[in-house]
N, C-alpha and C. Protein backbone atom coordinates (compact mmCIF):
# COMPACT_ATOMS: atom_id res chain seq x y z
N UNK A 1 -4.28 -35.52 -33.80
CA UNK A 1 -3.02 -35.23 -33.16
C UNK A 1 -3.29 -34.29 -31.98
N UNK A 2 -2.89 -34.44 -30.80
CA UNK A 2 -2.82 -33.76 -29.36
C UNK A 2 -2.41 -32.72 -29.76
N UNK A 3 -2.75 -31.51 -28.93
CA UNK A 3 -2.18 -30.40 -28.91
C UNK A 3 -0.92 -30.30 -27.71
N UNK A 4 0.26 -30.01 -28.61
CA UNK A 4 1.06 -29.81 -27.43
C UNK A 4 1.17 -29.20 -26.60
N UNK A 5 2.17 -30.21 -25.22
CA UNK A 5 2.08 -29.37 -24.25
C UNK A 5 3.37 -29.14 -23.64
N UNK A 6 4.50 -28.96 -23.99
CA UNK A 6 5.66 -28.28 -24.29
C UNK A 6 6.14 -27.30 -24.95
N UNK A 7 6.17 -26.01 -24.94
CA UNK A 7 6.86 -24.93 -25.32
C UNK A 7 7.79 -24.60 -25.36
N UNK A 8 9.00 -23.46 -26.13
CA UNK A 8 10.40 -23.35 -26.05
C UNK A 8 9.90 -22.19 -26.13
N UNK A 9 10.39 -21.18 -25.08
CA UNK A 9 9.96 -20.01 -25.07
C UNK A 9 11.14 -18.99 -25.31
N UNK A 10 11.43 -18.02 -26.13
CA UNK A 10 12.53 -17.32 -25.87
C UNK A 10 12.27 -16.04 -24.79
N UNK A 11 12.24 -15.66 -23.56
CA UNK A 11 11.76 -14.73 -22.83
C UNK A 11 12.65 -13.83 -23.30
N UNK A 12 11.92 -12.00 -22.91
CA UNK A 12 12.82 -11.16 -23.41
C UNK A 12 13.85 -10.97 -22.60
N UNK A 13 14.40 -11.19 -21.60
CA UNK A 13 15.89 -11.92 -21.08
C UNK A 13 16.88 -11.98 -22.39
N UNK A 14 16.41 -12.94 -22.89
CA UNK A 14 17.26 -13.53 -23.71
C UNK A 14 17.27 -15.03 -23.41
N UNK A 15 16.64 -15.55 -22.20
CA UNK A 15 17.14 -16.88 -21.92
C UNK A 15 15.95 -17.84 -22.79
N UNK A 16 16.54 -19.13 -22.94
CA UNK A 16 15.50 -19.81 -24.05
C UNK A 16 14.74 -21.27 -22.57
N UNK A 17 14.01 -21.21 -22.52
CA UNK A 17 13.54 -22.60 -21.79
C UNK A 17 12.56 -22.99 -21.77
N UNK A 18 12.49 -24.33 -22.00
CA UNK A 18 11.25 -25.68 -22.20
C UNK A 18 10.23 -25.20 -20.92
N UNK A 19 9.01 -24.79 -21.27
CA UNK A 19 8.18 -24.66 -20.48
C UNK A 19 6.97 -25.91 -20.79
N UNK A 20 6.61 -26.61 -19.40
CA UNK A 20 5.73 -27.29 -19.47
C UNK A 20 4.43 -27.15 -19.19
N UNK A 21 3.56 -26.70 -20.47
CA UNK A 21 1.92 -25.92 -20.15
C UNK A 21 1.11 -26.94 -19.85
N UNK A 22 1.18 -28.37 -19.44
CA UNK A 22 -0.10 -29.29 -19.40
C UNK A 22 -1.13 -29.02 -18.64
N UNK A 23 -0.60 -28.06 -17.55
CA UNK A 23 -1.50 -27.86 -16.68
C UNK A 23 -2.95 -27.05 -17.16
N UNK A 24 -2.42 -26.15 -18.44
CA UNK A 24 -3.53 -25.40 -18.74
C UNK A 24 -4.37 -25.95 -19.87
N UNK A 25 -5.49 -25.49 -20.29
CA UNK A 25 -6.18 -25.86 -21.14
C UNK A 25 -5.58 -25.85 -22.85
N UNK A 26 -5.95 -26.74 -23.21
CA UNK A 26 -4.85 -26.91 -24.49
C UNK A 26 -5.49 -25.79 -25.72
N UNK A 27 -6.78 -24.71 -25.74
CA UNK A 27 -6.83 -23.85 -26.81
C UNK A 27 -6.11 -22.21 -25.61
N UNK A 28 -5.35 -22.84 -24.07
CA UNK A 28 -4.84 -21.18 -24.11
C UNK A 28 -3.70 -21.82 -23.99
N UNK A 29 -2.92 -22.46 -24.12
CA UNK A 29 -1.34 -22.95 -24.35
C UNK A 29 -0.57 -21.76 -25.28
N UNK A 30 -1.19 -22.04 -26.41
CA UNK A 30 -0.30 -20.82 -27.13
C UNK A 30 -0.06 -19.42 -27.13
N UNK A 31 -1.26 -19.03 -26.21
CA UNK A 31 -1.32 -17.58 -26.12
C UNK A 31 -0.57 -17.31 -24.81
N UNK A 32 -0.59 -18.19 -23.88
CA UNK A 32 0.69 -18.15 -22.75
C UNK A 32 1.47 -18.17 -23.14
N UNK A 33 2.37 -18.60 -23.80
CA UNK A 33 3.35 -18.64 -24.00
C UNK A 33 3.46 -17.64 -24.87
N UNK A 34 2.65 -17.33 -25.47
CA UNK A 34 2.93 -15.75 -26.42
C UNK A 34 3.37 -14.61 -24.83
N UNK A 35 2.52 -14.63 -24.07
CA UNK A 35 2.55 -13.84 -23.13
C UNK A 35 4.16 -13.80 -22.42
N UNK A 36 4.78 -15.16 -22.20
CA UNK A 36 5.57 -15.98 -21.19
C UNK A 36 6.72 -14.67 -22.46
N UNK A 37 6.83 -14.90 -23.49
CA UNK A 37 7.78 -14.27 -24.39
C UNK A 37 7.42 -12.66 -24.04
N UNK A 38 6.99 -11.97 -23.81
CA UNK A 38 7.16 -10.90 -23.39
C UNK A 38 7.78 -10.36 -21.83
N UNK A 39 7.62 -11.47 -21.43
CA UNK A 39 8.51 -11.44 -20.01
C UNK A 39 9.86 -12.39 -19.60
N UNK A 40 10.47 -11.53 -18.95
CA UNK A 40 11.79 -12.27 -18.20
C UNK A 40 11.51 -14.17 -17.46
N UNK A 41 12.61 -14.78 -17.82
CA UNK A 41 12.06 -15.90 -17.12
C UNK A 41 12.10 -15.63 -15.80
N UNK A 42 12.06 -16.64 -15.12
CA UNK A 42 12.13 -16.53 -13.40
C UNK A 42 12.70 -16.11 -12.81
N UNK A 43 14.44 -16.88 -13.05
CA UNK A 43 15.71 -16.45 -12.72
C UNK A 43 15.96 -15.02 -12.79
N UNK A 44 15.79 -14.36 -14.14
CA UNK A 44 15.74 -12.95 -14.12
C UNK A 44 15.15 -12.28 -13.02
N UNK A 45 13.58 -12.52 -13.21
CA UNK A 45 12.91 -11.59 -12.48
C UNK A 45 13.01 -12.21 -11.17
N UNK A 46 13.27 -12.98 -10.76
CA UNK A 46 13.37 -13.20 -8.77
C UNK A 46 14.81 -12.14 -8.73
N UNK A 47 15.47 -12.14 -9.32
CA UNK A 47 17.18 -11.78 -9.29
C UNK A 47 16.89 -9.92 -9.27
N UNK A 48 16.01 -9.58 -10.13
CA UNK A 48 15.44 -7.87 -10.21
C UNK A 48 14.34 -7.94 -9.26
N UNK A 49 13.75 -8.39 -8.72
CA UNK A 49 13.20 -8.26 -8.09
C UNK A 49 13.91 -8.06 -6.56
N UNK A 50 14.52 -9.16 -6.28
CA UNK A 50 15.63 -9.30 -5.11
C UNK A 50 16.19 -7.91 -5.00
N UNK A 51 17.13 -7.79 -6.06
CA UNK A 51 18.31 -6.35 -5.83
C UNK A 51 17.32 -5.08 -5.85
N UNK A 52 15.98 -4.77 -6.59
CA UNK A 52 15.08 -3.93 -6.54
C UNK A 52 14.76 -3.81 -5.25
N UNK A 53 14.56 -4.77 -3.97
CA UNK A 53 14.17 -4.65 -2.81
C UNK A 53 14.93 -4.33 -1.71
N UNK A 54 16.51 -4.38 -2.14
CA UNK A 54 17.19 -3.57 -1.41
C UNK A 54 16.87 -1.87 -1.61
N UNK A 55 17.00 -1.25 -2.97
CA UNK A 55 17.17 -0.14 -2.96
C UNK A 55 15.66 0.12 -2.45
N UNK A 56 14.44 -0.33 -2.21
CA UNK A 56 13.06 0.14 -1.78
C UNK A 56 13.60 0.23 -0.50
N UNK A 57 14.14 -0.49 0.40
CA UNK A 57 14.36 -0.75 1.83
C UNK A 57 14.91 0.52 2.14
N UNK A 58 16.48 0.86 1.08
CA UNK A 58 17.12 2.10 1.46
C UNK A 58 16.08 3.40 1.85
N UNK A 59 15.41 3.39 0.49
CA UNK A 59 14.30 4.32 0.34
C UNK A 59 13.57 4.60 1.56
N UNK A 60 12.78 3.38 2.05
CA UNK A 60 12.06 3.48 2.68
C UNK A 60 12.82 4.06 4.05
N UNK A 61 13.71 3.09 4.38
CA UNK A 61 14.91 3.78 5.55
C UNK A 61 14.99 5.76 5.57
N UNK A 62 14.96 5.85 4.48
CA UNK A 62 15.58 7.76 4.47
C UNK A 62 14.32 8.29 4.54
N UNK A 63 13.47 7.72 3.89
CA UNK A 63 12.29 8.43 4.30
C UNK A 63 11.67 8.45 5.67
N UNK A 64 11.60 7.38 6.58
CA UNK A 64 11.26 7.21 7.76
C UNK A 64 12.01 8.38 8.68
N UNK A 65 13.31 7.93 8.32
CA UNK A 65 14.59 9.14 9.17
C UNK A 65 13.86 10.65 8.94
N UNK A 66 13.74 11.00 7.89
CA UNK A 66 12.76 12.39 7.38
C UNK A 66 11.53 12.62 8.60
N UNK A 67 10.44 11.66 8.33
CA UNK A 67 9.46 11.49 8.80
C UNK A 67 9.80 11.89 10.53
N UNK A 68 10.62 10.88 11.08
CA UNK A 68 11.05 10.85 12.30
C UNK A 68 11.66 12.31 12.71
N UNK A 69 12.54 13.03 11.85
CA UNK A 69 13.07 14.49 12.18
C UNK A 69 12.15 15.11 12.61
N UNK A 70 11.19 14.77 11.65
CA UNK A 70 10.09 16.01 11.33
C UNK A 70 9.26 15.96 12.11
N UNK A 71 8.58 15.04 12.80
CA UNK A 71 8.38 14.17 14.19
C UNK A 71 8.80 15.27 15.45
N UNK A 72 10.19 14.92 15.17
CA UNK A 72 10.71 14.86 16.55
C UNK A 72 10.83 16.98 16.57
N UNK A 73 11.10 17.39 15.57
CA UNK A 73 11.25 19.47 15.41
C UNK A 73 9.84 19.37 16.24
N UNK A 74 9.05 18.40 15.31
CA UNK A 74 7.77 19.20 15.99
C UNK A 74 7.20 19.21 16.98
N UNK A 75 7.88 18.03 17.47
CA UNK A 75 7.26 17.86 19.30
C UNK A 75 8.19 18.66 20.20
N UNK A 76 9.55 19.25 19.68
CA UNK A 76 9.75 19.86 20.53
C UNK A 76 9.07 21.76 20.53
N UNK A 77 8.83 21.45 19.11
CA UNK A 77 8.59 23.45 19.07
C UNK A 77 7.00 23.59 19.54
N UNK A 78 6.38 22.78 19.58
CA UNK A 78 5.14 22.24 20.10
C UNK A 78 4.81 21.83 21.28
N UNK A 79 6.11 21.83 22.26
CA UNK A 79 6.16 21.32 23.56
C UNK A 79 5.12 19.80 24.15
N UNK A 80 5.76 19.19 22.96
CA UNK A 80 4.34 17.79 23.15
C UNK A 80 5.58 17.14 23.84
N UNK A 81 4.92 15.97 25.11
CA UNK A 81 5.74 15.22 26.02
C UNK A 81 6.14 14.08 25.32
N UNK A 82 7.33 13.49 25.69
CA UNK A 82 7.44 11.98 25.31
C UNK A 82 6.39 11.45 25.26
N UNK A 83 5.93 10.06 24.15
CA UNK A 83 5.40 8.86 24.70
C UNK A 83 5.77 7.82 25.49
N UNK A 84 4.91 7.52 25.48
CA UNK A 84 5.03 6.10 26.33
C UNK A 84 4.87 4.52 25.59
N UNK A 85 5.20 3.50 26.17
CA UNK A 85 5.03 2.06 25.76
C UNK A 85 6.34 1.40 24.99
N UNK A 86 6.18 0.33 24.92
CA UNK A 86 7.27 -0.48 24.23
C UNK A 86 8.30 0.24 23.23
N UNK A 87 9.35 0.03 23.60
CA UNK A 87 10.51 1.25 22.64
C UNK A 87 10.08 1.27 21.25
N UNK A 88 9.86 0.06 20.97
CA UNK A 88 9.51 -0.75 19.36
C UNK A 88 8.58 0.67 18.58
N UNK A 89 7.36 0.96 19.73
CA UNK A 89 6.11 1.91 19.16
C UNK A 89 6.69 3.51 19.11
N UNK A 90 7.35 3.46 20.06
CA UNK A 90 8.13 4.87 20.11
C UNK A 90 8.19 5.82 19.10
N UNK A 91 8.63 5.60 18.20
CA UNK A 91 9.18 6.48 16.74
C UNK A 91 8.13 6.13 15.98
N UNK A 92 7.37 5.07 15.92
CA UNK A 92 5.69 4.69 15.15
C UNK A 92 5.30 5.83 15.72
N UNK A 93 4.61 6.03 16.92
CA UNK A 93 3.96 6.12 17.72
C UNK A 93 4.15 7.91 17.23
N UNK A 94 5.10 8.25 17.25
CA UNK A 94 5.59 10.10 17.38
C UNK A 94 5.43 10.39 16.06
N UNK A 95 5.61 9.44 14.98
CA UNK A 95 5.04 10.14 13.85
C UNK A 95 3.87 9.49 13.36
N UNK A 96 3.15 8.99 13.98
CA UNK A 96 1.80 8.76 13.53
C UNK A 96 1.27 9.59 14.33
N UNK A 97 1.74 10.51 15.68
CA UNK A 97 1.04 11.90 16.26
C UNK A 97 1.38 12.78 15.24
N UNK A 98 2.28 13.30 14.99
CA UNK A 98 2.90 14.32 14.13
C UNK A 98 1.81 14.25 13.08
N UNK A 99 1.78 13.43 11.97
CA UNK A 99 0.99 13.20 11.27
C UNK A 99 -0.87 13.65 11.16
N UNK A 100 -1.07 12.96 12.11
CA UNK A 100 -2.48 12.89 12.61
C UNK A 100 -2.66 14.60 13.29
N UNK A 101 -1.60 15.17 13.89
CA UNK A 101 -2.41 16.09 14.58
C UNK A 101 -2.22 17.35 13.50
N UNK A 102 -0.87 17.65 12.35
CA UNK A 102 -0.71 18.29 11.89
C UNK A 102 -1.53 18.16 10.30
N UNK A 103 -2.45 17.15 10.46
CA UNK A 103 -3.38 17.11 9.32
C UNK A 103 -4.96 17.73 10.21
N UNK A 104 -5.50 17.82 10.95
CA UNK A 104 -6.27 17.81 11.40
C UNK A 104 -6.16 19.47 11.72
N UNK A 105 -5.01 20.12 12.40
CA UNK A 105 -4.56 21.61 12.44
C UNK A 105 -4.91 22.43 11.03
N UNK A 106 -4.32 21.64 10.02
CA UNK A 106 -4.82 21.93 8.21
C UNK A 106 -6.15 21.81 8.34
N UNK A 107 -7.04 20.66 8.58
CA UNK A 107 -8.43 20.32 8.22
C UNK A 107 -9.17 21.39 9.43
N UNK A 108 -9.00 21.86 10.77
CA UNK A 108 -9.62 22.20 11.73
C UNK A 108 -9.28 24.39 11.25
N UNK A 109 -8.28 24.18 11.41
CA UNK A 109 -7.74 25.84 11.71
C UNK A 109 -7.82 26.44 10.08
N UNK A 110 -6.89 26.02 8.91
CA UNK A 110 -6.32 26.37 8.36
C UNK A 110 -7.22 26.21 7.09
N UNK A 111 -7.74 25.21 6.66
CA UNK A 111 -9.05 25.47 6.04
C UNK A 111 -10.71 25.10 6.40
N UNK A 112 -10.91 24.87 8.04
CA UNK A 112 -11.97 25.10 8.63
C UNK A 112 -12.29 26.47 9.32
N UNK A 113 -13.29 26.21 10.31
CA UNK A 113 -13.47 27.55 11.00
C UNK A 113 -13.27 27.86 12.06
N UNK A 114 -12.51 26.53 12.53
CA UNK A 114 -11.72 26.94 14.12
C UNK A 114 -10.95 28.04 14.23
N UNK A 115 -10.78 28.64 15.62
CA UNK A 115 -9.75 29.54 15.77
C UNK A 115 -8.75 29.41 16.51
N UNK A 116 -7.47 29.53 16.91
CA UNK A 116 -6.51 29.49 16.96
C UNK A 116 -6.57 29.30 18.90
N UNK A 117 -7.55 29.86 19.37
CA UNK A 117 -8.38 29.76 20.64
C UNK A 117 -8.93 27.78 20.78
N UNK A 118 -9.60 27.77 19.84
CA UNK A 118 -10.34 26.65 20.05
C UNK A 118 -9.08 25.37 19.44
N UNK A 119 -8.23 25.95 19.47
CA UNK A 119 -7.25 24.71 18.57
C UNK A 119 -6.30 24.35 19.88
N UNK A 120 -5.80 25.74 20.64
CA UNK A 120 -5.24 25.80 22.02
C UNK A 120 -5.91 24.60 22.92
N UNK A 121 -6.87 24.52 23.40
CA UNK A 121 -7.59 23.87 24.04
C UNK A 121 -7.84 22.13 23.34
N UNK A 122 -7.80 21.92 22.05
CA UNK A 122 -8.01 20.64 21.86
C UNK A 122 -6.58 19.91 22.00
N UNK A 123 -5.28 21.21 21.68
CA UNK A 123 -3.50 21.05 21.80
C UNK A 123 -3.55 20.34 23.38
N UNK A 124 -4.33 21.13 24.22
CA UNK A 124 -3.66 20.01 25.76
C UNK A 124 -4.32 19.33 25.66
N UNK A 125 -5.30 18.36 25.36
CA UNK A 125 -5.95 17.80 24.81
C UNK A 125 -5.09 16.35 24.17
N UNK A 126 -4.53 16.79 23.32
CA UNK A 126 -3.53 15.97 22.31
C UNK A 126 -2.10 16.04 23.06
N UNK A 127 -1.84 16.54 24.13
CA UNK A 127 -0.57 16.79 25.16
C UNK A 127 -0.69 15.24 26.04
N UNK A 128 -2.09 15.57 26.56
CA UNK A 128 -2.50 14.56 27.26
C UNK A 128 -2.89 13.22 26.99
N UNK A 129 -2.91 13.01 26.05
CA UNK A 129 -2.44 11.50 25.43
C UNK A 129 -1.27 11.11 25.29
N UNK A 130 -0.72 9.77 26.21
CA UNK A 130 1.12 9.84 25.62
C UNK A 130 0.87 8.40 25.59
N UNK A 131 0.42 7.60 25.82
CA UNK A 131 0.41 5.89 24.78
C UNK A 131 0.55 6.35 23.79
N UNK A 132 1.88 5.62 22.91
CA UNK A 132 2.72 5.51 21.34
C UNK A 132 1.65 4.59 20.79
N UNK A 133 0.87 3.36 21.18
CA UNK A 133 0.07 2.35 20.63
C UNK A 133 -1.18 3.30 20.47
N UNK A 134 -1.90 4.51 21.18
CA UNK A 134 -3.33 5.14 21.00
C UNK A 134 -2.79 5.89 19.49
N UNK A 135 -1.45 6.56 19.64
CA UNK A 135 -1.38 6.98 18.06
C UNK A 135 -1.17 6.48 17.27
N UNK A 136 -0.96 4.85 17.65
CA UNK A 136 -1.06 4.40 16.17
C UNK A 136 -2.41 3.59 15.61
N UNK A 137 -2.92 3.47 16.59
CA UNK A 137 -3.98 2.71 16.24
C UNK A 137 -5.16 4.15 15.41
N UNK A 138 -4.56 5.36 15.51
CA UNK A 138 -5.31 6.26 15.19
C UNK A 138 -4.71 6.82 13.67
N UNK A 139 -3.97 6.02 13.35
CA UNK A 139 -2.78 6.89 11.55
C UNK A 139 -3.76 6.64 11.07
N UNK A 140 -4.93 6.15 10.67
CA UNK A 140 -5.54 6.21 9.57
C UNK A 140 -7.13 6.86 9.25
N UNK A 141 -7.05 7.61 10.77
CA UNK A 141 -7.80 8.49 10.78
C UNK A 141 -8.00 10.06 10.21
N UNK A 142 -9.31 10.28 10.01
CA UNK A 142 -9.04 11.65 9.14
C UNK A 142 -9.12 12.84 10.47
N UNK A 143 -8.33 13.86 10.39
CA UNK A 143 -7.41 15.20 11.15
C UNK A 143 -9.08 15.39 11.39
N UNK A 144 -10.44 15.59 10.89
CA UNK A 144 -11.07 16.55 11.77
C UNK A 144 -12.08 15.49 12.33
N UNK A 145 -11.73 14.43 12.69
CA UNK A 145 -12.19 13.04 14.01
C UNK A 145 -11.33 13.16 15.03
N UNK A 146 -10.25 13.98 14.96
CA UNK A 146 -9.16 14.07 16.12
C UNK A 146 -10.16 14.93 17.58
N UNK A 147 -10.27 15.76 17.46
CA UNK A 147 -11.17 15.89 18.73
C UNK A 147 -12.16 14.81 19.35
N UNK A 148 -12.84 14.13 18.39
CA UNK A 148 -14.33 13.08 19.09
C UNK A 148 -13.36 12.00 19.57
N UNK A 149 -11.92 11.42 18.85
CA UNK A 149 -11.23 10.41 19.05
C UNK A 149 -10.64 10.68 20.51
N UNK A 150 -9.98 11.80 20.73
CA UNK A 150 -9.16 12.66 21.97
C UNK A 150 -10.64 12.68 23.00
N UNK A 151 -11.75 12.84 22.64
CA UNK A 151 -12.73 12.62 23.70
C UNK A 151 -13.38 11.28 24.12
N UNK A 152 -12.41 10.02 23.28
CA UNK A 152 -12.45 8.92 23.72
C UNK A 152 -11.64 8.02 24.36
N UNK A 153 -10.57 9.15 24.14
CA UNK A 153 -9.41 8.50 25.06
C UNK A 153 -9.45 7.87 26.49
N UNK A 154 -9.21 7.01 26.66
CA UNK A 154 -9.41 6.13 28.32
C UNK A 154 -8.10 6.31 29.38
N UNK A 155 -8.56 6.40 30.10
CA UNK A 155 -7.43 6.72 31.46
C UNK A 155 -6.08 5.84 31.03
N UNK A 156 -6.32 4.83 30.11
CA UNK A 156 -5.24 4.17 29.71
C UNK A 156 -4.27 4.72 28.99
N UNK A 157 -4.60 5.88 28.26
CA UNK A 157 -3.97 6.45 27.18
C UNK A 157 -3.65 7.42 27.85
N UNK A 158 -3.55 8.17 29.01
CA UNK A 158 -3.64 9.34 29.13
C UNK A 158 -2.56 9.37 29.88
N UNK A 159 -1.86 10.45 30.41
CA UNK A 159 -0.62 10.30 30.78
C UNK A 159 -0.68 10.23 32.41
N UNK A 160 0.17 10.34 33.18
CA UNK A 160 -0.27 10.24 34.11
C UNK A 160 0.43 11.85 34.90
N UNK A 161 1.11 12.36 34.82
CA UNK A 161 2.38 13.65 34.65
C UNK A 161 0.80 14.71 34.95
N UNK A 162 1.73 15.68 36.18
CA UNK A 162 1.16 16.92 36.43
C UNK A 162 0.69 17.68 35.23
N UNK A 163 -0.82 17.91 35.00
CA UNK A 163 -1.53 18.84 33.83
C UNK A 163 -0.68 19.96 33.81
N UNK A 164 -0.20 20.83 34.79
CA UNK A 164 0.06 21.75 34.48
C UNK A 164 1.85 22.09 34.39
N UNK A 165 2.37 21.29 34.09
CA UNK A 165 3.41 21.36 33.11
C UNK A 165 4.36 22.10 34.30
């Protein structure tokens, strides 16, 4: 006698439905479906999954807004200039600086051995970069590569605005 290849699964849903295992090998049929019973059928989980991805979106939304404040306090108490490039990179662009330069201030000043002298000088430095696309192509860099990176910057990245402010 064949081993079957139809199951009635009760998922923990609650919902009951004919699952068709032929596809799998007929000694793991039963243990799928042991498995299939510990989970929601489809309908369920596309349906929690769905409404779950609104509230991540919200999430993610309030956090960005955060990110972006915190961004934007700091470029002004910091006197860092606008960027530049496509509006789209804009708000990428200002907190992937924020980010990058205020981890690197931690990694350089705050528990390295820079001084507050030598941090001045790498600051116009990081002034003088205003492409939104050079800071982002740089978020996943670690804070004390920020100087060798800022000494690779290309006339492309660099702003074009009187140095001396």
């Amino acid at each position: 006698m064949p081993v079957r290849t139809t199951w009635n699964v009760a998922h923990s849903c609650g919902h009951e439905i004919e699952h068709d295992l032929s596809n799998r090998p007929a000694d793991r049929r039963a243990g799928f479906a042991r498995w299939l019973e510990g989970r929601e059928c489809t309908d369920c989980w596309k349906a929690a999954r769905d409404s779950d991805s609104a509230s991540k979106e919200e999430w993610l939304a309030s956090k960005r807004a955060e990110e972006q404040q915190a961004a934007t306090d700091w470029a002004e108490q910091f006197d860092m200039p606008p960027l530049e490039g496509p509006h789209k990179a804009l708000a990428w662009g200002e907190r992937s600086r924020h980010q990058l330069v205020t981890t690197a201030y931690t990694a350089l000043v705050t528990e390295g051995s820079w001084d507050e002298a030598d941090w001045a000088v790498l600051e116009e430095q990081i002034r003088a970069v205003t492409r939104a696309g050079w800071w982002i192509d740089q978020r996943d860099a670690e804070g004390t590569d920020l100087p060798e990176l800022l000494d690779a910057a290309t006339s492309d990245d660099l702003s074009t605005e009187n140095p001396f402010r």
